[in-house]
Each structure stands twice: as C-alpha cells, then as structure tokens.
C-alpha atoms as a PDB file:
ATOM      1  CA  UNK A   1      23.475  -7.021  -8.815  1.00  0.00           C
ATOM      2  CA  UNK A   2      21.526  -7.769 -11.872  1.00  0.00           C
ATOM      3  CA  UNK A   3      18.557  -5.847 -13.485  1.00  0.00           C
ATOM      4  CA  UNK A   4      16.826  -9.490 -12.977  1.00  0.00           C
ATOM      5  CA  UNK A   5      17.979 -10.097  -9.379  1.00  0.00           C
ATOM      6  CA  UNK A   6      16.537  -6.436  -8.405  1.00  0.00           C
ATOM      7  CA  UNK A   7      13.611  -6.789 -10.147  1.00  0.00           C
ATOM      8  CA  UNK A   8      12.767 -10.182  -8.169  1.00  0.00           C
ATOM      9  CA  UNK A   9      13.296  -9.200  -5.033  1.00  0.00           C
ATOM     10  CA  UNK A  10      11.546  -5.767  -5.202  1.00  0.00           C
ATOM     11  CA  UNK A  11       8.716  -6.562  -3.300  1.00  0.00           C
ATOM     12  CA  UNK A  12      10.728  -7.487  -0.407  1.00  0.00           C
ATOM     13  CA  UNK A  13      12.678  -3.967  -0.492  1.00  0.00           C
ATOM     14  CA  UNK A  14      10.348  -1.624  -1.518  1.00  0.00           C
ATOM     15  CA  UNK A  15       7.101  -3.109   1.061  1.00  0.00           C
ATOM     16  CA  UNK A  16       7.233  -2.762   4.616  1.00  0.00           C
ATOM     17  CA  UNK A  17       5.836  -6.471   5.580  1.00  0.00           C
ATOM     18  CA  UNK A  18       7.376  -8.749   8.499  1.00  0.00           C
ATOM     19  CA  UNK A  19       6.468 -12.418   9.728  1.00  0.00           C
ATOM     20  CA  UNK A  20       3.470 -13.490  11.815  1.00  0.00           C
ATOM     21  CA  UNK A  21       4.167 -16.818  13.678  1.00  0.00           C
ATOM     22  CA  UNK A  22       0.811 -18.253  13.663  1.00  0.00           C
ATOM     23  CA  UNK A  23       2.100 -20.583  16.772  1.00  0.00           C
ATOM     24  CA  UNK A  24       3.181 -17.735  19.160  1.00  0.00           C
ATOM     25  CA  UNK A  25       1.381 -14.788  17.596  1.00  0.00           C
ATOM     26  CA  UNK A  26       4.732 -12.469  17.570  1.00  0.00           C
ATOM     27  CA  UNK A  27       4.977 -10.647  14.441  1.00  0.00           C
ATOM     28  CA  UNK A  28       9.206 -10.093  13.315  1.00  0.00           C
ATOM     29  CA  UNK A  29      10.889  -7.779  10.574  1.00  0.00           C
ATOM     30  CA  UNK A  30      12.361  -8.680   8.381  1.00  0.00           C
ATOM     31  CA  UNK A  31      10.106 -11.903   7.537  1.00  0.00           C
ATOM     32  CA  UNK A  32      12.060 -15.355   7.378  1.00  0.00           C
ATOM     33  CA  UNK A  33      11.556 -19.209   7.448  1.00  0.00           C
ATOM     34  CA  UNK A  34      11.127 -19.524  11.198  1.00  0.00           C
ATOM     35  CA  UNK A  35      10.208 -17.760  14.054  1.00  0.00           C
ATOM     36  CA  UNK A  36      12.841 -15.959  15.664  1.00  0.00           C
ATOM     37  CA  UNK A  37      11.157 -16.101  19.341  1.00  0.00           C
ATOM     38  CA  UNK A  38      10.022 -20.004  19.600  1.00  0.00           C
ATOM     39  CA  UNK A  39      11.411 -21.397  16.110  1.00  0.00           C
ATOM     40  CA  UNK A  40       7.583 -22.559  14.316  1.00  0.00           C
ATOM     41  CA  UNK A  41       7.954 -22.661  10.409  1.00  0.00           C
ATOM     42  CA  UNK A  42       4.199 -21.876  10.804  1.00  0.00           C
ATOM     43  CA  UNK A  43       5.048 -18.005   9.481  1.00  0.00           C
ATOM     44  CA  UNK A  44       2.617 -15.917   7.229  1.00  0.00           C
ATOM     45  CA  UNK A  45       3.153 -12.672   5.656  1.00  0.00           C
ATOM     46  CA  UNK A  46       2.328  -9.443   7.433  1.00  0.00           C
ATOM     47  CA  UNK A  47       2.222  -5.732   6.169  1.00  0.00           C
ATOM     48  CA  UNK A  48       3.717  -3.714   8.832  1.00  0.00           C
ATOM     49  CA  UNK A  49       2.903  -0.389   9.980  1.00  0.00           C
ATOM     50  CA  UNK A  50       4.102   2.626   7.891  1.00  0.00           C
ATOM     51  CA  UNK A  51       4.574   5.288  10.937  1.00  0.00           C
ATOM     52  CA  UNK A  52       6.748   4.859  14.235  1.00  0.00           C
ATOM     53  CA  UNK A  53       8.827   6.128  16.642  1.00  0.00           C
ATOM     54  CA  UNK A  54      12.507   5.743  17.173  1.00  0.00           C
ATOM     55  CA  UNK A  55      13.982   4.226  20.031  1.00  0.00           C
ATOM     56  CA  UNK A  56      17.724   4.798  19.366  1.00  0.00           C
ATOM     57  CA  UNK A  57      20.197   6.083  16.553  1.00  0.00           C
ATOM     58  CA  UNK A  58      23.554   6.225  15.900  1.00  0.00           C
ATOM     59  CA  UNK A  59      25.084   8.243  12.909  1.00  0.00           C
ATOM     60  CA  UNK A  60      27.567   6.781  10.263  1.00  0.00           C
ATOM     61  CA  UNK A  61      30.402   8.788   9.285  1.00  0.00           C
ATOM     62  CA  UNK A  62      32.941   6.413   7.970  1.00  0.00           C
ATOM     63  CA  UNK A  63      31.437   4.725   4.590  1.00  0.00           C
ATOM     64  CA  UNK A  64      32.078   2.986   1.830  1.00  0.00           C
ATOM     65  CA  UNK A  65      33.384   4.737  -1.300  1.00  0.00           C
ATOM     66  CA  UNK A  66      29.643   4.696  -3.015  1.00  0.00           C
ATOM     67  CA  UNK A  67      28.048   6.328  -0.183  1.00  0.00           C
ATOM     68  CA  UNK A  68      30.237   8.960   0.266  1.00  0.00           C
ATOM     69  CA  UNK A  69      28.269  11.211  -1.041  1.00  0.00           C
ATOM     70  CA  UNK A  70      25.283  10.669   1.498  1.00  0.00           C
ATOM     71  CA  UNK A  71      27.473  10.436   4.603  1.00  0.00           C
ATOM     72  CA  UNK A  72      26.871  10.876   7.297  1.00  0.00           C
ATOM     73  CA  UNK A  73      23.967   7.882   6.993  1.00  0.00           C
ATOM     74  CA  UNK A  74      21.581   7.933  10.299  1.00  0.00           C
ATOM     75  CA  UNK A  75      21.102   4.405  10.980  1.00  0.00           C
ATOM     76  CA  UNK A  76      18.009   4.079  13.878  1.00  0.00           C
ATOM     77  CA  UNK A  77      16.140   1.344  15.468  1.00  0.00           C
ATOM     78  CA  UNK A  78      12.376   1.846  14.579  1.00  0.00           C
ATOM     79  CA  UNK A  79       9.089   0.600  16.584  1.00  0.00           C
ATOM     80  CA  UNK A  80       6.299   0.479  14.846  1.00  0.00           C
ATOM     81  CA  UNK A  81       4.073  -1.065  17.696  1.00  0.00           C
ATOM     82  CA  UNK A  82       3.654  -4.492  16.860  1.00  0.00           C
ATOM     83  CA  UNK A  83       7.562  -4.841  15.319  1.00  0.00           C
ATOM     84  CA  UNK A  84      10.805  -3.267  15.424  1.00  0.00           C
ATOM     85  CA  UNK A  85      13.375  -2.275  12.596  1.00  0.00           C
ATOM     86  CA  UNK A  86      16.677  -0.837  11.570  1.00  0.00           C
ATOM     87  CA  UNK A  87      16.490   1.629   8.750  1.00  0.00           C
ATOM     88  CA  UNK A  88      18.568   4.867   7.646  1.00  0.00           C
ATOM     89  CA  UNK A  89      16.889   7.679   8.284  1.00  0.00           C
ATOM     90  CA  UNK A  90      16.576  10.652   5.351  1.00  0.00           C
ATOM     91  CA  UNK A  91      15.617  14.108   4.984  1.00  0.00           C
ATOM     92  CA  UNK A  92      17.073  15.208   8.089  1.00  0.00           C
ATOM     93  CA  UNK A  93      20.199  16.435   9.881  1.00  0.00           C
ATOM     94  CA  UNK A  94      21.843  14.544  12.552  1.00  0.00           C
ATOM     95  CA  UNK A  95      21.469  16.976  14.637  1.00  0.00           C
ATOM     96  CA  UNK A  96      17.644  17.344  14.326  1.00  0.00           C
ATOM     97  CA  UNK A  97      17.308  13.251  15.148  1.00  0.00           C
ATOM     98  CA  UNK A  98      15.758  12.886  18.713  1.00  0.00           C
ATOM     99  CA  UNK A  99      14.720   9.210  20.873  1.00  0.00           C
ATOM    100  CA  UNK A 100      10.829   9.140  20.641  1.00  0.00           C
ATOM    101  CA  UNK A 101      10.602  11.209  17.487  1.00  0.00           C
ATOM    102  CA  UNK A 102       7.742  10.097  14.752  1.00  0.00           C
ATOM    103  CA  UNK A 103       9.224   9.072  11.753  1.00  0.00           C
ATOM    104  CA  UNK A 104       7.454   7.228   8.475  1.00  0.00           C
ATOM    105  CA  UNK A 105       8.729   4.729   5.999  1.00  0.00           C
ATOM    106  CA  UNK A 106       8.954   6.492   2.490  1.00  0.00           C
ATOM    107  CA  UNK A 107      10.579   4.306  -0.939  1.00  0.00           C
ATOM    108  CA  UNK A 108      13.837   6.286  -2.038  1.00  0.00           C
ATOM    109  CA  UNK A 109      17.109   5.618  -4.006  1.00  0.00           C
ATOM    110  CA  UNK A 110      19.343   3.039  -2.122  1.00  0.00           C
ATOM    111  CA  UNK A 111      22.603   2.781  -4.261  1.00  0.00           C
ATOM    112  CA  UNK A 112      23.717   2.229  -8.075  1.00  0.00           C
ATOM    113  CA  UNK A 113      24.866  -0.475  -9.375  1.00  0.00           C
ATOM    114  CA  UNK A 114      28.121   0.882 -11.448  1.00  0.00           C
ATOM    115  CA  UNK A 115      28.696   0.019 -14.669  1.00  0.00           C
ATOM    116  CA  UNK A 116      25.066  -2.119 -15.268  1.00  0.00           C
ATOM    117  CA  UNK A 117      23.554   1.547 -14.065  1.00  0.00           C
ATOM    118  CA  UNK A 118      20.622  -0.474 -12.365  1.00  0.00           C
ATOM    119  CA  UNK A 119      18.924   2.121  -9.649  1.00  0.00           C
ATOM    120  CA  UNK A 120      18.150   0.375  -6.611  1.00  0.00           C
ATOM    121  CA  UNK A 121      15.036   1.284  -4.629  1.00  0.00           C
ATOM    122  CA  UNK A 122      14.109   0.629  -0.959  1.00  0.00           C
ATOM    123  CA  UNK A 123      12.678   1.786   1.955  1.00  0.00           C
ATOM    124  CA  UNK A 124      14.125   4.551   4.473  1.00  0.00           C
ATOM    125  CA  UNK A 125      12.443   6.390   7.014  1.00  0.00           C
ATOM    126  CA  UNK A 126      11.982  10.117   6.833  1.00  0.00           C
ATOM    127  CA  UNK A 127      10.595  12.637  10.113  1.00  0.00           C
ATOM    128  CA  UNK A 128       6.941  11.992   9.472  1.00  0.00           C
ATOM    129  CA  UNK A 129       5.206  15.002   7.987  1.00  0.00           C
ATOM    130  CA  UNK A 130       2.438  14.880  10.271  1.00  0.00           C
ATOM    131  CA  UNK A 131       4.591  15.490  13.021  1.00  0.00           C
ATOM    132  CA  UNK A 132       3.115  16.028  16.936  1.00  0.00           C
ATOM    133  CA  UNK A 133       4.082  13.785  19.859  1.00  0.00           C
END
C-alpha cells in the first residue's frame, strides 16, 4: 500500500464511526453505501462509542509471515451498545481474555508495509483501564 493510499483512508482506520440508516434508525460498523438491515442508501456518518464489552473471542495462532511476531492475535466480537465489531484485542494475554469483559478502542501499529517502510495505524481494543463490571 502506498504512503498516498494510507494517508487517504486514515480517517476510516484510525476513527471509530459506523452508519446510521436514517430510514430504519439501526446504526452498523463498519459504515457502507446501504443499510445492511433494510437496504436504504439514506446512511449518515456516526461516531461510535469508544468503550464496550466483549461478547466472544477466539485466539489466532497460525499467521501470516508479517505477524509472526504478534501471534497469537486475539480476534473478539465487540458491543458497544448501539453497534457491534470485530477487532484484535492488545495488551493482554489470552489467557486473561474473559466474555463480558470491558475493553476500549485505543489507535496502535497495524502492520508495515516492507520495502516502502509506510507504518500503518488503526484501531485495536485494549482491557479498558477503568476496569469494574
């Protein structure tokens, strides 16, 4: 990927924000053309919540040969109350990953881009450090 092509779509990697469907009211991550739930083009942008819980997890330990290094990768499906999304989880063992824990999105390294060096940035979630129920 380009310095160019990363630097365009940065706002889209690097913000939490989802759909609204301003026919059915349901708000979707990640945000695209049409609703996913009744098919309206009527869509505006919304920021989503930066805190949820997860609902389920599975962990990653066969990768490809530039994540090796970060394996295993904790993949989890996220609510954040009004939308739900799939994000690798960081700063924390796979063991220490429970259902129902309080987690928070925070912007960290995603991968490099070999020999162009670009550093791509995005979104993971992390145990959030405010912790409680």
């Amino acid at each position: 990927m380009s310095a160019p092509i990363v630097w365009r779509l940065k706002e889209s990697k690097q913000r939490l924000v989802g759909g609204k469907c301003l026919s059915c009211g349901r708000v979707f991550y990640p945000r695209t053309r049409g609703c996913p739930y009744c098919g309206s083009r009527s869509i505006e942008e919304a920021a989503l919540p930066r805190e949820g819980r997860i609902i389920s997890y599975t962990i990653v330990y066969s990768v490809t040969e530039s994540s090796k290094f970060e394996a295993p990768l904790i993949l989890a499906l996220i609510d954040l109350g009004n939308a739900r999304v799939i994000a690798e989880l960081t700063d924390v063992r796979p063991e220490e990953v429970v259902e129902g824990m309080k987690v928070e999105a925070i912007l960290r390294k995603i991968r490099e881009e070999g020999d162009s060096g670009v550093i791509v940035y995005g979104l993971k979630f992390r145990p959030s450090i405010l912790g409680g129920d």
